[in-house]
Protein backbone atom coordinates (compact mmCIF):
# COMPACT_ATOMS: atom_id res chain seq x y z
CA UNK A 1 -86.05 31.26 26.02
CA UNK A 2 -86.34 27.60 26.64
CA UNK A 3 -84.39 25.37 28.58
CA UNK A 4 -81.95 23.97 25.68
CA UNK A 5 -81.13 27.44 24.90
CA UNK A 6 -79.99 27.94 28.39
CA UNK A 7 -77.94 25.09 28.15
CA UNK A 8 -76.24 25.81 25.44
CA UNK A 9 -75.39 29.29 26.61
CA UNK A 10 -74.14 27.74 29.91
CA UNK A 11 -71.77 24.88 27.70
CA UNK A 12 -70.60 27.73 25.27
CA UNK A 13 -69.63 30.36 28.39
CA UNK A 14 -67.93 27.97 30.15
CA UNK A 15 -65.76 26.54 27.07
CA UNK A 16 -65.18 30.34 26.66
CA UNK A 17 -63.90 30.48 29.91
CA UNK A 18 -61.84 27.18 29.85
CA UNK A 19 -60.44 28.13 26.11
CA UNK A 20 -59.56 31.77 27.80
CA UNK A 21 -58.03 30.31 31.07
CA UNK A 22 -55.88 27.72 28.35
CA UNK A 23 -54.88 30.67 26.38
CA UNK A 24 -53.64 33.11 29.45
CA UNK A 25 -51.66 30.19 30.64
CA UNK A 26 -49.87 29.42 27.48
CA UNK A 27 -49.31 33.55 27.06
CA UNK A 28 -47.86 33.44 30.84
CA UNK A 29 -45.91 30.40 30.19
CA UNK A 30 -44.44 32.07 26.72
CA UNK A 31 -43.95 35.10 28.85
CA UNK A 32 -42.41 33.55 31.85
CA UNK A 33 -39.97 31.43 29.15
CA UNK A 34 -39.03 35.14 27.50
CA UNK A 35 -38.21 36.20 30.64
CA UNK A 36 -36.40 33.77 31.57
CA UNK A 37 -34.07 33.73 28.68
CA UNK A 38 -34.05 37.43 28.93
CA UNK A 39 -32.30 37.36 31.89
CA UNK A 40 -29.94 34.61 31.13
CA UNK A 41 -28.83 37.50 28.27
CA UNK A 42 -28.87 39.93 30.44
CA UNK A 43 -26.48 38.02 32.42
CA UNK A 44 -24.12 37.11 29.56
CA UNK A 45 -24.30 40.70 28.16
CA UNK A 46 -22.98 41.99 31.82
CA UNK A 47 -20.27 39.31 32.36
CA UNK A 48 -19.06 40.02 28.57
CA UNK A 49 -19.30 43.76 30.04
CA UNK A 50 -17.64 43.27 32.93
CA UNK A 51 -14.57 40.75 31.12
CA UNK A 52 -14.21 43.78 28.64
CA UNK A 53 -13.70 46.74 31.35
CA UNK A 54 -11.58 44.13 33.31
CA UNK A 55 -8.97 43.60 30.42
CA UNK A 56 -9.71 47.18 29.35
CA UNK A 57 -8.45 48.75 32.82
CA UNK A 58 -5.73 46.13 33.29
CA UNK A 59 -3.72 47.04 30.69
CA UNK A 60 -0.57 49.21 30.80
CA UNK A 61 -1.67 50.92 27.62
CA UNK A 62 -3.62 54.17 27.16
CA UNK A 63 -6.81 53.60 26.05
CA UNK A 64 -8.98 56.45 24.72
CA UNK A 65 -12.10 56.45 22.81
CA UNK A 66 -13.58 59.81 21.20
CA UNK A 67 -17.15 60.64 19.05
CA UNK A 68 -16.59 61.61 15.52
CA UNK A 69 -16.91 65.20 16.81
CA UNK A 70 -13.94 64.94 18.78
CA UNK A 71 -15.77 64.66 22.22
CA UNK A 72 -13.54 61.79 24.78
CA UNK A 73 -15.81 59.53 25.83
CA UNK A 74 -13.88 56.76 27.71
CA UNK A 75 -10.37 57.04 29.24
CA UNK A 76 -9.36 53.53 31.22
CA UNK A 77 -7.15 53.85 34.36
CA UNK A 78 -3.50 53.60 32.14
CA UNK A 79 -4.68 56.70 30.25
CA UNK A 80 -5.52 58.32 33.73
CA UNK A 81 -2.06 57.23 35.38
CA UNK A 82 0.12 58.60 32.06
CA UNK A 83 -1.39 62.20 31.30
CA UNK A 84 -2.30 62.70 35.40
CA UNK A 85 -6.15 63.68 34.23
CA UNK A 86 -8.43 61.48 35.74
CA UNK A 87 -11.75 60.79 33.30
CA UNK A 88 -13.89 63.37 34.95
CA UNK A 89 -11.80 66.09 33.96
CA UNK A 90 -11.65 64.50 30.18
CA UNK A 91 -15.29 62.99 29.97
CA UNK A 92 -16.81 64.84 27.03
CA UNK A 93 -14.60 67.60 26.52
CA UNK A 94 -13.15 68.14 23.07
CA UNK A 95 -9.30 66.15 22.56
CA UNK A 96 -7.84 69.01 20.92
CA UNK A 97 -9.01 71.42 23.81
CA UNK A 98 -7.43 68.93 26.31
CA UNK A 99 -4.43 67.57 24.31
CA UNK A 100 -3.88 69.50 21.34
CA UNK A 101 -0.67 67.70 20.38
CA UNK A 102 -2.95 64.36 19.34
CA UNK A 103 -4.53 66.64 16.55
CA UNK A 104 -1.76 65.32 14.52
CA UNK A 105 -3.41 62.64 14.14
CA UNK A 106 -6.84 64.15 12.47
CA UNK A 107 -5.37 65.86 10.14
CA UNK A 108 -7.01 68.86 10.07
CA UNK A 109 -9.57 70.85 12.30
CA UNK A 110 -12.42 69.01 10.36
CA UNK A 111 -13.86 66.56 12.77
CA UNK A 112 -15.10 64.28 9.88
CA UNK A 113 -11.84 64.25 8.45
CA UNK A 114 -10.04 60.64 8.82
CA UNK A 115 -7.05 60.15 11.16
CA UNK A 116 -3.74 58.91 10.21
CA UNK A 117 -4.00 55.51 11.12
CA UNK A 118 0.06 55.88 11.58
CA UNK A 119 1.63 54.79 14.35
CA UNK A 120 3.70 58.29 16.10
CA UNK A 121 5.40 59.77 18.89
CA UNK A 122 3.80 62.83 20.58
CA UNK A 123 4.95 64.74 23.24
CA UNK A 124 2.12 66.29 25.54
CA UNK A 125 2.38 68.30 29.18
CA UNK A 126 0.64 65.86 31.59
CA UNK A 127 -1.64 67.06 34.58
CA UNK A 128 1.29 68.66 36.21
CA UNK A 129 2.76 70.40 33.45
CA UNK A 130 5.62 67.75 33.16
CA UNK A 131 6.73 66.57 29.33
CA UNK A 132 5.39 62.93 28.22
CA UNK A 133 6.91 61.27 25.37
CA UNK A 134 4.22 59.24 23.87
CA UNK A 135 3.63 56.68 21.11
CA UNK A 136 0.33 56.78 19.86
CA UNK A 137 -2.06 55.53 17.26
CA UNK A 138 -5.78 55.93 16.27
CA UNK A 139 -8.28 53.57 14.65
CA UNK A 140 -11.31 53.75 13.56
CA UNK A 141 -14.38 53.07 16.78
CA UNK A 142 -17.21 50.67 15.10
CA UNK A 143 -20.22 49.37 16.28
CA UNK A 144 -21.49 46.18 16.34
CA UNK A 145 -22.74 46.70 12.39
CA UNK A 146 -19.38 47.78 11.43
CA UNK A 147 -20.61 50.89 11.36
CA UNK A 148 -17.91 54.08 12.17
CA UNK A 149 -18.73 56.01 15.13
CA UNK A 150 -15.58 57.49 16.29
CA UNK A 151 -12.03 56.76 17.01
CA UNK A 152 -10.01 54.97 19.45
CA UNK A 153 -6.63 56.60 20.75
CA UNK A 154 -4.26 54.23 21.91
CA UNK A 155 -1.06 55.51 23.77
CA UNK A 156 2.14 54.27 26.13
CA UNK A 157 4.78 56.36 28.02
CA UNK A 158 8.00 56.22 26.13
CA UNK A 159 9.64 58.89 28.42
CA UNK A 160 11.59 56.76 30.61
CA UNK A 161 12.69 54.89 27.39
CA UNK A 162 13.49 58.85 25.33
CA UNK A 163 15.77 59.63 28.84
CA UNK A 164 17.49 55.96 28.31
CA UNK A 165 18.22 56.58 24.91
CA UNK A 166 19.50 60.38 25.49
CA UNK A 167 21.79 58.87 28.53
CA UNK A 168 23.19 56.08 25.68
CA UNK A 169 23.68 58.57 23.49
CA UNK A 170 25.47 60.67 25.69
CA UNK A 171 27.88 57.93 26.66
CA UNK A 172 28.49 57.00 23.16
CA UNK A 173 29.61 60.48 22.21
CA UNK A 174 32.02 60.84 25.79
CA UNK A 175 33.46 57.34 24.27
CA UNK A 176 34.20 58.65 21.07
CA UNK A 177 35.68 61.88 22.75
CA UNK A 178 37.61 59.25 25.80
C-alpha cells in the first residue's frame, strides 16, 4: 500500500465518522423533539382525564358504565351515595346479579341484546335493604371510533320526590273527604 492509499483511507474514515456523528445527532434531536411533544400529550391526555373524572364525580347523577357482557365497570361517587355500594363491591360483577331490577332495561337475559334506550322509574333495595325510587336510562358506551362497547346507566333518587307526591296525594283526598 502506498502512501495516497493511506490517505485516502484516513479522509474516507473520518468523513465516515463526521457523516455518522451528523446523523446520530439529527436521530437524537428527532428523538429528543418526539419526546418532547410526547409528553406535552401526555400532559393534555391527563388534564382532559382528570377534567372528565372531575365533572364525572361532581355530579348529583348516577353514573354507571357496564361491558356488553353485563360486567360494571365504573360507578362515580353519586352512584355510590344513592344505592349505599361503594365501587369495590360493584367493580366487575354482573348488573343483574347486583341490581336485578335494571334488567328492565336489556330486555332480555341476552347480553348482546340492545337496551331500551327509554327513560324509566325503577325501584331497587339499596346497601341497607331500604327501597330507592329511581329514574333511569341507558345508552349506548362508544369508543373513540364510534364503535359500541357497552352501555352507560344513568340514574337519580326520586324517593324523596315519590314520598312528596304520596303526602300531596294524601292531602288532596282528606280535602275532598273535609
Amino acid at each position: 500500500m502506498d502512501s495516497g492509499d493511506v490517505t485516502v483511507r484516513i479522509i474516507v474514515h473520518i468523513l465516515s465518522f463526521y457523516l455518522l456523528a451528523f446523523l446520530a445527532s439529527m436521530v437524537v434531536e428527532q428523538e429528543r423533539k418526539t419526546r418532547s411533544l410526547l409528553e406535552e400529550r401526555e400532559t393534555a391526555f391527563n388534564q382532559l382525564d382528570l377534567l372528565f373524572r372531575s365533572i364525572i364525580e361532581s355530579v348529583d347523577t348516577g353514573i354507571m358504565t357496564t361491558t356488553f357482557q353485563g360486567r360494571i365497570k365504573t360507578f362515580n361517587r353519586a352512584a355510590e351515595s344513592i344505592t349505599g355500594y361503594p365501587l369495590k363491591a360493584v367493580e366487575n360483577r354482573q348488573i343483574q346479579d347486583m341490581f336485578p331490577d335494571f334488567s328492565i332495561f336489556f330486555g332480555s337475559d341476552d347480553p348482546q341484546m340492545a337496551p331500551a334506550r327509554s327513560r324509566r322509574e325503577v325501584n331497587i333495595r339499596n346497601g341497607k335493604g331500604a327501597p330507592v325510587n329511581l329514574g333511569c336510562s341507558v345508552s349506548p358506551l362508544k369508543d373513540r371510533y364510534g364503535k359500541h362497547i357497552g352501555y352507560i346507566l344513568i340514574f337519580q333518587d326520586l324517593t324523596e320526590i315519590k314520598r312528596m307526591e304520596e303526602k300531596l296525594e294524601k292531602s288532596k283526598k282528606l280535602a275532598l273527604i273535609g
